[in-house]
N, C-alpha and C. Protein backbone atom coordinates (compact mmCIF):
# COMPACT_ATOMS: atom_id res chain seq x y z
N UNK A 1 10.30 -31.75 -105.69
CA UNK A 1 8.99 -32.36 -105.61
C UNK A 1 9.16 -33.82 -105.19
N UNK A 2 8.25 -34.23 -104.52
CA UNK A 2 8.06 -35.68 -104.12
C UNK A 2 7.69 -36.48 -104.57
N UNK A 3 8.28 -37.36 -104.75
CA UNK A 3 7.59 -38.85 -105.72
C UNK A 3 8.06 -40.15 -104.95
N UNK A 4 6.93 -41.18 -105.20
CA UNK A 4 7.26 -42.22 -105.32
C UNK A 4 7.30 -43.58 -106.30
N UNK A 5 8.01 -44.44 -106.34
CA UNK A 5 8.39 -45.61 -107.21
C UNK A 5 7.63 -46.83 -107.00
N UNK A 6 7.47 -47.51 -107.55
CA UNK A 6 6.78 -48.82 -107.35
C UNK A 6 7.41 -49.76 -108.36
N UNK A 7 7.65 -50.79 -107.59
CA UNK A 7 8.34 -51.77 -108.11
C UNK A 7 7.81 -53.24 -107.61
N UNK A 8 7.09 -54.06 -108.72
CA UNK A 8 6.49 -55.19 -108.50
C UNK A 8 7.53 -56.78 -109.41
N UNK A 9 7.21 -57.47 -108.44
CA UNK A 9 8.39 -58.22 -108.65
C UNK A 9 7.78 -59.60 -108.70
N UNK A 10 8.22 -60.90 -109.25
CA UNK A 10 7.70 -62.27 -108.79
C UNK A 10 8.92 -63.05 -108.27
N UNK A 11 8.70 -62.81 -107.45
CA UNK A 11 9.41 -63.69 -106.35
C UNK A 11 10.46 -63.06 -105.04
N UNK A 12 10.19 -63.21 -103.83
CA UNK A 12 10.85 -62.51 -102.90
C UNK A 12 12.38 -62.34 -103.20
N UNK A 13 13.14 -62.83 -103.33
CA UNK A 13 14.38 -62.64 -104.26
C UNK A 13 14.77 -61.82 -104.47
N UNK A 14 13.71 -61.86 -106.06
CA UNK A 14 14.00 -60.50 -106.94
C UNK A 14 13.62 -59.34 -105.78
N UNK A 15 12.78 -59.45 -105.28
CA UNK A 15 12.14 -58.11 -104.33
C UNK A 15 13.37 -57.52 -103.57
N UNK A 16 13.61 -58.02 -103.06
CA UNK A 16 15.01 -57.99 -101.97
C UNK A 16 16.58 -57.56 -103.18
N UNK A 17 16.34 -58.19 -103.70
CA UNK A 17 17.53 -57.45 -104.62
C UNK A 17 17.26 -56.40 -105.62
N UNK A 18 15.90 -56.46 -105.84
CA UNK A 18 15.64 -54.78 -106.69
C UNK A 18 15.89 -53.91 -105.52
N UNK A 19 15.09 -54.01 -104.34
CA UNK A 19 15.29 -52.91 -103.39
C UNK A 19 16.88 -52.22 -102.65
N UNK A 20 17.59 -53.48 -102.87
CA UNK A 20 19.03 -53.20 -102.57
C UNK A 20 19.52 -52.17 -103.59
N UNK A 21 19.02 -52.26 -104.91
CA UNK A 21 19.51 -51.75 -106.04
C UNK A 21 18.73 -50.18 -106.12
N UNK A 22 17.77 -49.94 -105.57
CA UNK A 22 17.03 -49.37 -105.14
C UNK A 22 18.13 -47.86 -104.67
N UNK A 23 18.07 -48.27 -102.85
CA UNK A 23 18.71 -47.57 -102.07
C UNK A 23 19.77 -47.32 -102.14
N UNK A 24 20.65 -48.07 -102.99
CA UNK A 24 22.29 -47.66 -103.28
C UNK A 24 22.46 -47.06 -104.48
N UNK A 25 21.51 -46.95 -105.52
CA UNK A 25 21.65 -46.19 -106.21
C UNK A 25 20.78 -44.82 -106.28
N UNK A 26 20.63 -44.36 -105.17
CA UNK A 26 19.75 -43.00 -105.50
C UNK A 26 18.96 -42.53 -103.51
N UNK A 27 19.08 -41.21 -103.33
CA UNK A 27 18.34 -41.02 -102.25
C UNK A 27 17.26 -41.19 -102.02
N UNK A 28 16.63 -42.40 -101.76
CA UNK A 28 15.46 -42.88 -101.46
C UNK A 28 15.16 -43.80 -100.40
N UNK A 29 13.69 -43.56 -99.64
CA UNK A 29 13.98 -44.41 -99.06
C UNK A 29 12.49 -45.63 -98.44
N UNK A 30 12.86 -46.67 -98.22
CA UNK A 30 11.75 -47.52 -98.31
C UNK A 30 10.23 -47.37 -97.52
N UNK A 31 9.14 -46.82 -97.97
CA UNK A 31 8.02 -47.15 -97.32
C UNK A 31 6.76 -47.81 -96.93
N UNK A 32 6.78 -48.89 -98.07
CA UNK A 32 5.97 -49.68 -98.12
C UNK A 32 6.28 -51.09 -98.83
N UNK A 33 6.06 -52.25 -98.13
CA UNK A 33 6.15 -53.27 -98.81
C UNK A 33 4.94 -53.83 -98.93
N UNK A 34 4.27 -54.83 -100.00
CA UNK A 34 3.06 -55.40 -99.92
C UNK A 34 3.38 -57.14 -100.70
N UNK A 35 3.10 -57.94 -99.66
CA UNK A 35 3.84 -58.86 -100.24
C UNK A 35 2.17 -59.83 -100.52
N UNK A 36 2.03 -60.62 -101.67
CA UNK A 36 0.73 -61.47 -102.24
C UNK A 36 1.06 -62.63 -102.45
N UNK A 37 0.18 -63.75 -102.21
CA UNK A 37 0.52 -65.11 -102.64
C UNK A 37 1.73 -66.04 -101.84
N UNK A 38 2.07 -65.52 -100.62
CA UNK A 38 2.67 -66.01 -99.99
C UNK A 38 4.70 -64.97 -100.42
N UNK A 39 4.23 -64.28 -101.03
CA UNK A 39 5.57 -63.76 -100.89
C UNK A 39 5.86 -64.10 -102.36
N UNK A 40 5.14 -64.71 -103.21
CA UNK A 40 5.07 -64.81 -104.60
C UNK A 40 5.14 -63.47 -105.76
N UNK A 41 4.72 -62.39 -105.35
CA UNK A 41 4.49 -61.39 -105.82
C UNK A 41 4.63 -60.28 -104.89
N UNK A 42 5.71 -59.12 -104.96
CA UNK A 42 5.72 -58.53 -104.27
C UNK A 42 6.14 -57.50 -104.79
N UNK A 43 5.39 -56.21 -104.02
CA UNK A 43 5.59 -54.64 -104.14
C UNK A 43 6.29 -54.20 -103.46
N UNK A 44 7.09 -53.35 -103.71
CA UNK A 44 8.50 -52.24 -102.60
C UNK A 44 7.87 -50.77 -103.80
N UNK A 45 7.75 -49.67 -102.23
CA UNK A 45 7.71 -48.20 -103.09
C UNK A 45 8.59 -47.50 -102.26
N UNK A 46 8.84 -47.19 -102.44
CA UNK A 46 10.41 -46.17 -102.50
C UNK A 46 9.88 -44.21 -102.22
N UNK A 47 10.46 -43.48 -101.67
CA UNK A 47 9.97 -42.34 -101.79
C UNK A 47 11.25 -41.23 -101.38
N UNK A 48 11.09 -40.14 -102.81
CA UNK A 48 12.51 -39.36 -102.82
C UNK A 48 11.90 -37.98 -103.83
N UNK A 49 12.25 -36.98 -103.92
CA UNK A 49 12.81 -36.32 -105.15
C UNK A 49 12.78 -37.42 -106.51
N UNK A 50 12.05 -36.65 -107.12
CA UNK A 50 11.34 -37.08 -108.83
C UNK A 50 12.62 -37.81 -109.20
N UNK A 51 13.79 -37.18 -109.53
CA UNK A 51 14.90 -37.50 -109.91
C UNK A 51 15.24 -38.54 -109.37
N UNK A 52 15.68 -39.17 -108.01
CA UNK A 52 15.83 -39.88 -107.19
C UNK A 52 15.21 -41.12 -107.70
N UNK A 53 13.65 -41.04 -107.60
CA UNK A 53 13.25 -42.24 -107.67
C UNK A 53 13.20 -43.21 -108.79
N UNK A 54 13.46 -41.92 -109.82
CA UNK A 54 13.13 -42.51 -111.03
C UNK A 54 15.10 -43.13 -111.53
N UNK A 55 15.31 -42.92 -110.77
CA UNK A 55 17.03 -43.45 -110.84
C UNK A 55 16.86 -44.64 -110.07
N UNK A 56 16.38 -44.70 -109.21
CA UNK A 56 16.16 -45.86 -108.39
C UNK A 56 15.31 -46.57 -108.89
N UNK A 57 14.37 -46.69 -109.54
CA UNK A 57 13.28 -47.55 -110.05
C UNK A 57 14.16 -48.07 -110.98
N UNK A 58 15.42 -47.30 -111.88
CA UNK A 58 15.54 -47.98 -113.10
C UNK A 58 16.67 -48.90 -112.87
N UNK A 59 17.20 -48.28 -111.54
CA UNK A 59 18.71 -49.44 -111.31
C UNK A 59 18.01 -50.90 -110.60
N UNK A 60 16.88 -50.06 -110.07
CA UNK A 60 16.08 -51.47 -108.93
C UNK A 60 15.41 -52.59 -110.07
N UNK A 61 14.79 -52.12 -111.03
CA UNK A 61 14.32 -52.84 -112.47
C UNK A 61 15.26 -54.13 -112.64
N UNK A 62 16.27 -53.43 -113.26
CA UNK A 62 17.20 -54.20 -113.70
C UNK A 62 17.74 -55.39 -113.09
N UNK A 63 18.11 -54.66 -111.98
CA UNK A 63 18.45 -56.20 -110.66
C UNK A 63 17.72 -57.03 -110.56
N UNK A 64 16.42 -56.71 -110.23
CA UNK A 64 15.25 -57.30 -110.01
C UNK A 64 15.12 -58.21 -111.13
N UNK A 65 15.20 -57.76 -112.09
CA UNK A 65 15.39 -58.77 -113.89
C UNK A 65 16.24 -59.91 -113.78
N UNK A 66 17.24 -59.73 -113.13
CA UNK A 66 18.60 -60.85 -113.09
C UNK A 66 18.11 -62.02 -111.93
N UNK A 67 17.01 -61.70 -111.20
CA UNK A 67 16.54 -62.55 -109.77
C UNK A 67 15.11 -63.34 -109.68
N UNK A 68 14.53 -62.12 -111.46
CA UNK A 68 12.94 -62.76 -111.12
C UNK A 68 12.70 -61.98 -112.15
N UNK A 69 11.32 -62.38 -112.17
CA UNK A 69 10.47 -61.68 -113.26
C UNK A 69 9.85 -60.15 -112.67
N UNK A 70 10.30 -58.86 -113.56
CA UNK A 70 9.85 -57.60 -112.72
C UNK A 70 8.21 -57.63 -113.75
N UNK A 71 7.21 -57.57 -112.63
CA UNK A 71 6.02 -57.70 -113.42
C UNK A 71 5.47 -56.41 -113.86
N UNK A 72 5.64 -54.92 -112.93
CA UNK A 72 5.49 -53.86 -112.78
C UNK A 72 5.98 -52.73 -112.21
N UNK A 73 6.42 -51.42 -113.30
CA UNK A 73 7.35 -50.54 -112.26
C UNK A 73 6.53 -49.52 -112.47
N UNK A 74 6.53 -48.62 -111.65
CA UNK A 74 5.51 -46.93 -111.88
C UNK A 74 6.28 -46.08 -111.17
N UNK A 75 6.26 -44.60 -111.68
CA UNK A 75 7.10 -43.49 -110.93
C UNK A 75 5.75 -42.56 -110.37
N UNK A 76 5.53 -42.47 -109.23
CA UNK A 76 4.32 -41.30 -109.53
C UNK A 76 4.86 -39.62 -108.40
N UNK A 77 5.06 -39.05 -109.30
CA UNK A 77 5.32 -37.79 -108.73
C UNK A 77 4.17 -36.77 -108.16
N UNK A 78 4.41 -36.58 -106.86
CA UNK A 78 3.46 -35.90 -105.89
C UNK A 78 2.28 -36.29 -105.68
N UNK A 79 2.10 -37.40 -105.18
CA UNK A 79 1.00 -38.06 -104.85
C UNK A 79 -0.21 -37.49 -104.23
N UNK A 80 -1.06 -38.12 -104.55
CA UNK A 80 -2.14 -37.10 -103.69
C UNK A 80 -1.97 -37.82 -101.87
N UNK A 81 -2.47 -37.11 -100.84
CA UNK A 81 -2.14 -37.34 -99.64
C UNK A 81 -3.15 -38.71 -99.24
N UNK A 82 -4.19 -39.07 -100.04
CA UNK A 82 -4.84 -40.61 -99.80
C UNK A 82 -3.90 -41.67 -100.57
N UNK A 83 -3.51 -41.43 -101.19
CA UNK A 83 -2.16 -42.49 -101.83
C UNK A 83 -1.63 -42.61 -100.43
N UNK A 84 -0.16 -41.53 -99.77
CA UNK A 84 0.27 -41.73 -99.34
C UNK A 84 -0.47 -42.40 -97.98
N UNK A 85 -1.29 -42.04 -97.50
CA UNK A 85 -2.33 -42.73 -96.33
C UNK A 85 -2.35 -43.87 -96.40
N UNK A 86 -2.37 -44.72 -97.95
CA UNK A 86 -3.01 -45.93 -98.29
C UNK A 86 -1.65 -46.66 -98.16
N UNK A 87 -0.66 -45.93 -98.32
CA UNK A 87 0.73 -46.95 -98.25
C UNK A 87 0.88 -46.87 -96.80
N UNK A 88 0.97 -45.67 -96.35
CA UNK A 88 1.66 -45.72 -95.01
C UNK A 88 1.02 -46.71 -93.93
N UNK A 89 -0.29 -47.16 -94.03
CA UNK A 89 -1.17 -47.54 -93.22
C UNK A 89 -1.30 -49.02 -93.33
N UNK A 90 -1.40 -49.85 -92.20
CA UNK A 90 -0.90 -51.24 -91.61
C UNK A 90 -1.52 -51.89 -92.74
């Protein structure tokens, strides 16, 4: 089954190094970034197998902890197809 991760972060930094932590620990792979406040606050979601992401959300957490403040993480398995619309889309 398909899921994706969400990982909210304060400060581009942390963003960039949760997401590293992200992709090397688990088959996933990046589809959306949403960056707020000038790059102050930023979202990375991730999309893999349930298992996957939720391995990746928890190694990406952590990193993200050592770089910045992680403000918000969510796993959501099998999204409905307007989720995915809402990420995929400019």
């Amino acid at each position: 089954m398909k899921a994706i991760a969400l990982l909210e972060v304060q400060a581009m930094v942390a963003a960039i190094v949760g997401l590293d932590a992200m992709v090397k620990a688990a088959d996933v792979e990046l589809i959306h970034v949403e960056k707020r406040l000038g790059g102050r606050l930023v979202t990375v979601v991730v999309e893999g197998e349930v298992s996957a992401v939720m391995a990746a959300l928890k190694a990406g957490a952590a990193a993200a902890a050592g770089a910045g403040k992680v403000k918000a993480t969510e796993v959501i398995a099998n999204p409905h197809p307007d989720v995915m619309r809402f990420l995929t889309t400019g």
